[in-house]
N, C-alpha and C. Protein backbone atom coordinates (compact mmCIF):
# COMPACT_ATOMS: atom_id res chain seq x y z
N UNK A 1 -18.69 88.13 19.12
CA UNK A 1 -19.21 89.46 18.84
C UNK A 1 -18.13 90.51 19.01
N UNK A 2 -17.50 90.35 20.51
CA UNK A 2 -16.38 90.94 19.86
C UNK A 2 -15.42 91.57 18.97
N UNK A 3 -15.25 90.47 18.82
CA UNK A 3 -13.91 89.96 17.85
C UNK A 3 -14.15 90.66 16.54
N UNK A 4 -15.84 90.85 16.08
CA UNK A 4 -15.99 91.12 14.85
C UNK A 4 -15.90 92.70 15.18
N UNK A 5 -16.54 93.35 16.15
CA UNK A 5 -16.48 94.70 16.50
C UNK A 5 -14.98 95.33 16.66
N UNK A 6 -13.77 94.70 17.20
CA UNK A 6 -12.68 95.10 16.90
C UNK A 6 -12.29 95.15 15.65
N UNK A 7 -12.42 93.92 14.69
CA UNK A 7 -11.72 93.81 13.44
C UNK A 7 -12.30 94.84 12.74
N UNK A 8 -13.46 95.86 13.06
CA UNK A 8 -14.24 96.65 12.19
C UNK A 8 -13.38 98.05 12.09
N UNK A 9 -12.50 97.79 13.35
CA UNK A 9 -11.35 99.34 13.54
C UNK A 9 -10.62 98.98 12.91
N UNK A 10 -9.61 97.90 13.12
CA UNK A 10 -8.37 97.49 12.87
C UNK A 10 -8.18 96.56 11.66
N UNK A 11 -7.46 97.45 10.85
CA UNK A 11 -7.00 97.01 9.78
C UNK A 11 -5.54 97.12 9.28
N UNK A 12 -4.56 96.17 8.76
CA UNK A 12 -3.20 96.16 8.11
C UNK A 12 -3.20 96.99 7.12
N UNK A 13 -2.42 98.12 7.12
CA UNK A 13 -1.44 98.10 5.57
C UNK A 13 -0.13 97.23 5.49
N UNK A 14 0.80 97.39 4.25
CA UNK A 14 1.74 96.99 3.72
C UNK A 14 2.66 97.99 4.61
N UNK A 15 2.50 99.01 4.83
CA UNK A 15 3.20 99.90 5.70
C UNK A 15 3.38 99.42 6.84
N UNK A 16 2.48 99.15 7.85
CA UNK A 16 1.69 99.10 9.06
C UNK A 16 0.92 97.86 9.22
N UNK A 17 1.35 96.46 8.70
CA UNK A 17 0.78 95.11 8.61
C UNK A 17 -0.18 95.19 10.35
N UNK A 18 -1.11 94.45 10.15
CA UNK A 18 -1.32 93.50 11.85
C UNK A 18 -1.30 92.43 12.22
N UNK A 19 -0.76 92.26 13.62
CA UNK A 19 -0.58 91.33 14.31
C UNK A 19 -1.81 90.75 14.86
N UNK A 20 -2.22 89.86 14.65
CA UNK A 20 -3.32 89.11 15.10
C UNK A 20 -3.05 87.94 16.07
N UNK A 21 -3.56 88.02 16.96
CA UNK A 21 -3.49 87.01 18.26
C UNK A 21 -4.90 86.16 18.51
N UNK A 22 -4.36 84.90 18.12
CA UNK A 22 -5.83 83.77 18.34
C UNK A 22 -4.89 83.04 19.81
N UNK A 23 -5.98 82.77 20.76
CA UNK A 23 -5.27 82.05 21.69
C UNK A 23 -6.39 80.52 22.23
N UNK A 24 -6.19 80.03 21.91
CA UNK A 24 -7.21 78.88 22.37
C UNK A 24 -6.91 78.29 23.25
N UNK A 25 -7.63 76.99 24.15
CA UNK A 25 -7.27 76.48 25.64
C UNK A 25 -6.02 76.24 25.98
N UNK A 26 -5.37 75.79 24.74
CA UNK A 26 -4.12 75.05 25.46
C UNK A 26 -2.81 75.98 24.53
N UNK A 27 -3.13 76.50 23.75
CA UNK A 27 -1.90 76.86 22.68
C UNK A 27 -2.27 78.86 22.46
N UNK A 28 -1.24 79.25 21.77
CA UNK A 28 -1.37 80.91 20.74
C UNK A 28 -0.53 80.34 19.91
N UNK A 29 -1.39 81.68 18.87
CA UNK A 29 -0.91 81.66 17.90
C UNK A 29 -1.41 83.08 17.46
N UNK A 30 0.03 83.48 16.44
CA UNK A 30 0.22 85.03 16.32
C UNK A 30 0.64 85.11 14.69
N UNK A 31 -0.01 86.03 14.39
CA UNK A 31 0.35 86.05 12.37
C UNK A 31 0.13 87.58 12.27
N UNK A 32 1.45 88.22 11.11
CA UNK A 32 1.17 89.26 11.24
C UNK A 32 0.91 89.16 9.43
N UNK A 33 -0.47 90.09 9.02
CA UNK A 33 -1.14 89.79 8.59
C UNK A 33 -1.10 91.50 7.76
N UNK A 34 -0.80 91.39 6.11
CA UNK A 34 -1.30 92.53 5.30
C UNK A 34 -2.51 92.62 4.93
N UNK A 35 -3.65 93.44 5.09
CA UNK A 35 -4.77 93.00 4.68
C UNK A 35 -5.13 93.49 3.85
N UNK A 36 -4.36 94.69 3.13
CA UNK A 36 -4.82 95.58 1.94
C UNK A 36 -4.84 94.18 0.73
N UNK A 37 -3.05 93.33 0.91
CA UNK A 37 -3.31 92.11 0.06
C UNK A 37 -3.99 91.01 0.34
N UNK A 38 -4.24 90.76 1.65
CA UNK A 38 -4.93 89.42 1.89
C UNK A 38 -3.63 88.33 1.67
N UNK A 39 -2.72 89.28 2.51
CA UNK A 39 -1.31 87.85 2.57
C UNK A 39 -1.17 87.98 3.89
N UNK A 40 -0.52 86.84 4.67
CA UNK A 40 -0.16 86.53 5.80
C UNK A 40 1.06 86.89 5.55
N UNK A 41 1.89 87.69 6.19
CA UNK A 41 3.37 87.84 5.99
C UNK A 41 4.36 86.53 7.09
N UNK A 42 4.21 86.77 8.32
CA UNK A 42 4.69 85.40 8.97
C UNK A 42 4.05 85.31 10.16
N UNK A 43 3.97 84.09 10.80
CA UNK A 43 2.87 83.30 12.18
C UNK A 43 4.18 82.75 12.71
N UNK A 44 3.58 82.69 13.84
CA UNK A 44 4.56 81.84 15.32
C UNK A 44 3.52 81.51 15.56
N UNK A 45 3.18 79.85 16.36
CA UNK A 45 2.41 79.66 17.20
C UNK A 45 3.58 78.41 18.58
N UNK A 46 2.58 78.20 19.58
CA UNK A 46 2.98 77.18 20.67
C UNK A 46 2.58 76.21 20.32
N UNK A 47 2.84 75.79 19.08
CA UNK A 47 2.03 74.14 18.98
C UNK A 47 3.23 73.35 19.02
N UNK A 48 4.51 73.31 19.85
CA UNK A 48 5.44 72.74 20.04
C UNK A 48 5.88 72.13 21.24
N UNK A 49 5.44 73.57 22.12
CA UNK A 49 5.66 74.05 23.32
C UNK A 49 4.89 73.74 24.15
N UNK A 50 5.13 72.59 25.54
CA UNK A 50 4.04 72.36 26.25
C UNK A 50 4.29 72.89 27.82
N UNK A 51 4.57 73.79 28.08
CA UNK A 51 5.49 74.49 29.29
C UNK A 51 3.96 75.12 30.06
N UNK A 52 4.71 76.39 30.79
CA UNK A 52 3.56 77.02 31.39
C UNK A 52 2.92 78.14 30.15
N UNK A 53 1.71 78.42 30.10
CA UNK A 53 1.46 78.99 28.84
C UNK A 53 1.97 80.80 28.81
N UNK A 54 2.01 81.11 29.93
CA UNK A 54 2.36 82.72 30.17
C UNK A 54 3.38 82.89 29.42
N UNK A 55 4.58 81.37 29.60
CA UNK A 55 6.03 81.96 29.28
C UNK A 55 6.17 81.43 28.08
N UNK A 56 5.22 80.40 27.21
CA UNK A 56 4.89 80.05 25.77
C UNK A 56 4.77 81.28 25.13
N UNK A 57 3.91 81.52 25.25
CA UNK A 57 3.27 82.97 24.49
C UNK A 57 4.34 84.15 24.63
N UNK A 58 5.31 84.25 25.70
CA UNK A 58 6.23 85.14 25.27
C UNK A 58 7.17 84.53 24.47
N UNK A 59 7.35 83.38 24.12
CA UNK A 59 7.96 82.52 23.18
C UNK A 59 7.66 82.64 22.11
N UNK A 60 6.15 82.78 21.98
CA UNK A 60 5.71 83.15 20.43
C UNK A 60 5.91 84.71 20.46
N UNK A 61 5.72 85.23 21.68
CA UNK A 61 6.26 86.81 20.92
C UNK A 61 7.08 87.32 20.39
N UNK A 62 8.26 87.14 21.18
CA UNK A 62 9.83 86.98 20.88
C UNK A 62 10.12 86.15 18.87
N UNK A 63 9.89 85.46 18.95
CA UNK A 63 9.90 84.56 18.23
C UNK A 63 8.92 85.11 16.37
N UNK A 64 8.04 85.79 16.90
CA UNK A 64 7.54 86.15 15.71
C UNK A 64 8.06 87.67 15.36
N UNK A 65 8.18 88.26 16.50
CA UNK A 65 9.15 89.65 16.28
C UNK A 65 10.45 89.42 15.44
N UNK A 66 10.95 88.22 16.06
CA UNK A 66 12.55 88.18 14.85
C UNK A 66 11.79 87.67 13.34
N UNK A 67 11.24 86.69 13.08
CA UNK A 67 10.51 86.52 11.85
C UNK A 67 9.70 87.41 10.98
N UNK A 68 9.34 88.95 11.87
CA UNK A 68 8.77 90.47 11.50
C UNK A 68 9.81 90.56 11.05
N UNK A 69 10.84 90.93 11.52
CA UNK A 69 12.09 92.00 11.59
C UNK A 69 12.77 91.29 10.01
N UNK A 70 13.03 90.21 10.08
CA UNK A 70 13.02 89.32 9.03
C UNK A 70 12.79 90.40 7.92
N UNK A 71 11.52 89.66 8.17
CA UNK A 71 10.45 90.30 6.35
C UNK A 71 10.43 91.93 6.05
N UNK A 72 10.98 93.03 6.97
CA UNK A 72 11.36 93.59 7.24
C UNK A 72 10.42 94.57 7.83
N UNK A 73 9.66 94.05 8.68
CA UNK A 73 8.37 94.65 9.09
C UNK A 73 9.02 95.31 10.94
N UNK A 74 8.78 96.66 10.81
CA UNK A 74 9.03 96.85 12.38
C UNK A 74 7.64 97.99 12.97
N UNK A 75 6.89 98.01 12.31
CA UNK A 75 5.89 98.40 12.70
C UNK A 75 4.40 97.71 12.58
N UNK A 76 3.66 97.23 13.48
CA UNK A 76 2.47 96.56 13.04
C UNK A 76 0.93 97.14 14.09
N UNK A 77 -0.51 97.01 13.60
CA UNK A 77 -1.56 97.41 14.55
C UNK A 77 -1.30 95.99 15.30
N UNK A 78 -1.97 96.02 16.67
CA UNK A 78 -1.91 95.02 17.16
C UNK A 78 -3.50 94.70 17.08
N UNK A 79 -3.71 93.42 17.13
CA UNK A 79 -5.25 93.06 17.16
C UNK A 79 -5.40 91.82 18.26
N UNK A 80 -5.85 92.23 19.39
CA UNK A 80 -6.17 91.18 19.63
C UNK A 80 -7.28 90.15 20.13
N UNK A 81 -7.73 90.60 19.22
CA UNK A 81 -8.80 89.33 18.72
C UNK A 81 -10.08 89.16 19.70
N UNK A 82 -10.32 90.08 20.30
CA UNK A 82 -11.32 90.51 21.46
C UNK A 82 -11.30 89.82 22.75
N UNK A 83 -9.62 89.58 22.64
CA UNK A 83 -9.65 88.98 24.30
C UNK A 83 -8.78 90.42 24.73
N UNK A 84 -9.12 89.98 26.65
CA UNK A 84 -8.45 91.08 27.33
C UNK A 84 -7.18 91.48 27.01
N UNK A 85 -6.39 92.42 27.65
CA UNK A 85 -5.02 92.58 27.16
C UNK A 85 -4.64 92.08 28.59
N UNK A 86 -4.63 90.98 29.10
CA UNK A 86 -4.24 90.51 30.20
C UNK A 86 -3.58 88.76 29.70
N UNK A 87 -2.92 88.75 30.71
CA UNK A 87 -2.26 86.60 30.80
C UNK A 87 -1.12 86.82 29.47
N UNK A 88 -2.12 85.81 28.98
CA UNK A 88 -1.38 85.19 27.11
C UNK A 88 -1.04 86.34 26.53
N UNK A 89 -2.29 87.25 26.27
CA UNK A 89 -2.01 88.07 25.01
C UNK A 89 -1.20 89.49 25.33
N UNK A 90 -1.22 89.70 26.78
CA UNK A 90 -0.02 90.44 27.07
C UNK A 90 1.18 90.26 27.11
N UNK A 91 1.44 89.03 27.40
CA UNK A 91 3.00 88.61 27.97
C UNK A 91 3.11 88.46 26.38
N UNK A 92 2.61 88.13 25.34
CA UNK A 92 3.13 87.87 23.92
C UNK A 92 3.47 89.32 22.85
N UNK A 93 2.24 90.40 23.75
CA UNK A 93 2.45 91.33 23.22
C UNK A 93 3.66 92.09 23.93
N UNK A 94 4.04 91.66 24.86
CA UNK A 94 5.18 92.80 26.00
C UNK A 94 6.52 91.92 25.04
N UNK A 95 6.65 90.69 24.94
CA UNK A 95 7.62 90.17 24.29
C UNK A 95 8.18 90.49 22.66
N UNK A 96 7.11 90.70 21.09
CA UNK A 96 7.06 91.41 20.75
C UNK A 96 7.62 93.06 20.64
N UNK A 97 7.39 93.91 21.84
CA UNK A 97 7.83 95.12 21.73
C UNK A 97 9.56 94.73 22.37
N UNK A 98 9.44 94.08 22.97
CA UNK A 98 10.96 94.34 23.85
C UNK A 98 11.65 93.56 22.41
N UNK A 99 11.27 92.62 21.81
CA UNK A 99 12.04 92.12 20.61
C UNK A 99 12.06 93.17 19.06
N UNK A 100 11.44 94.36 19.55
CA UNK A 100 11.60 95.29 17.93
C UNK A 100 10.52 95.84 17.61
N UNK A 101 9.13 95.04 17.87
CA UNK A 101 8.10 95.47 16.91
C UNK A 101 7.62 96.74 17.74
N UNK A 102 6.83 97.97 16.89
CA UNK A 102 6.45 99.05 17.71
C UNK A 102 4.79 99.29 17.51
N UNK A 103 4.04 99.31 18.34
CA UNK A 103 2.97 99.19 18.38
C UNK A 103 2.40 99.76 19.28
C-alpha cells in the first residue's frame, strides 16, 4: 500500500530520471528509471555480493552512480519504494550522493 501511495508523487523525467530501490531479504537492487518513456536507463543490483548487506547496498550505490554518470544522468527523484530511509536503502542512497548523483 505503500509503495503504491509513494509512486503516486514520484515520477521520472528524461531531465530528472528516478532511482528506484527494491530491496528484498537477502539482496537490492537499484534502477534508475525514465518514466515519461517507460525505459530503464541503468540497474545495479547485489546479486553477486554475499557480504554484510549494509556495505552491499553501498556497493550498489556507488556502483550505479558511476553507470548514471555514464549515461549522463547526474540528477535523479529518489524513490524508495515505501521502505524506511533507514539500513539498506540509506547506506545505498548516502553512497549514490557521495558518488555524483544529486537528489
Amino acid at each position: 500500500m505503500r509503495h503504491i501511495r509513494v509512486r503516486r508523487k514520484i515520477s521520472g523525467t528524461s531531465e530528472r530520471p528516478r532511482l528506484s530501490v527494491y530491496r528484498s531479504l537477502n539482496h537490492v537492487y537499484a534502477q534508475v528509471i525514465d518514466d515519461s518513456q517507460g525505459v530503464t536507463l541503468t540497474s545495479a543490483s547485489s546479486l553477486k555480493d554475499d557480504k554484510n548487506k549494509v556495505n552491499v547496498a553501498e556497493l550498489v550505490g556507488s556502483l550505479l552512480s558511476e553507470r548514471a554518470k555514464e549515461k549522463g544522468v547526474s540528477q535523479v527523484v529518489f524513490d524508495r519504494g515505501g521502505y524506511r530511509y533507514h539500513g539498506r536503502v540509506k547506506a545505498l542512497a548516502d553512497a549514490a550522493r557521495k558518488g555524483g548523483l544529486v537528489f
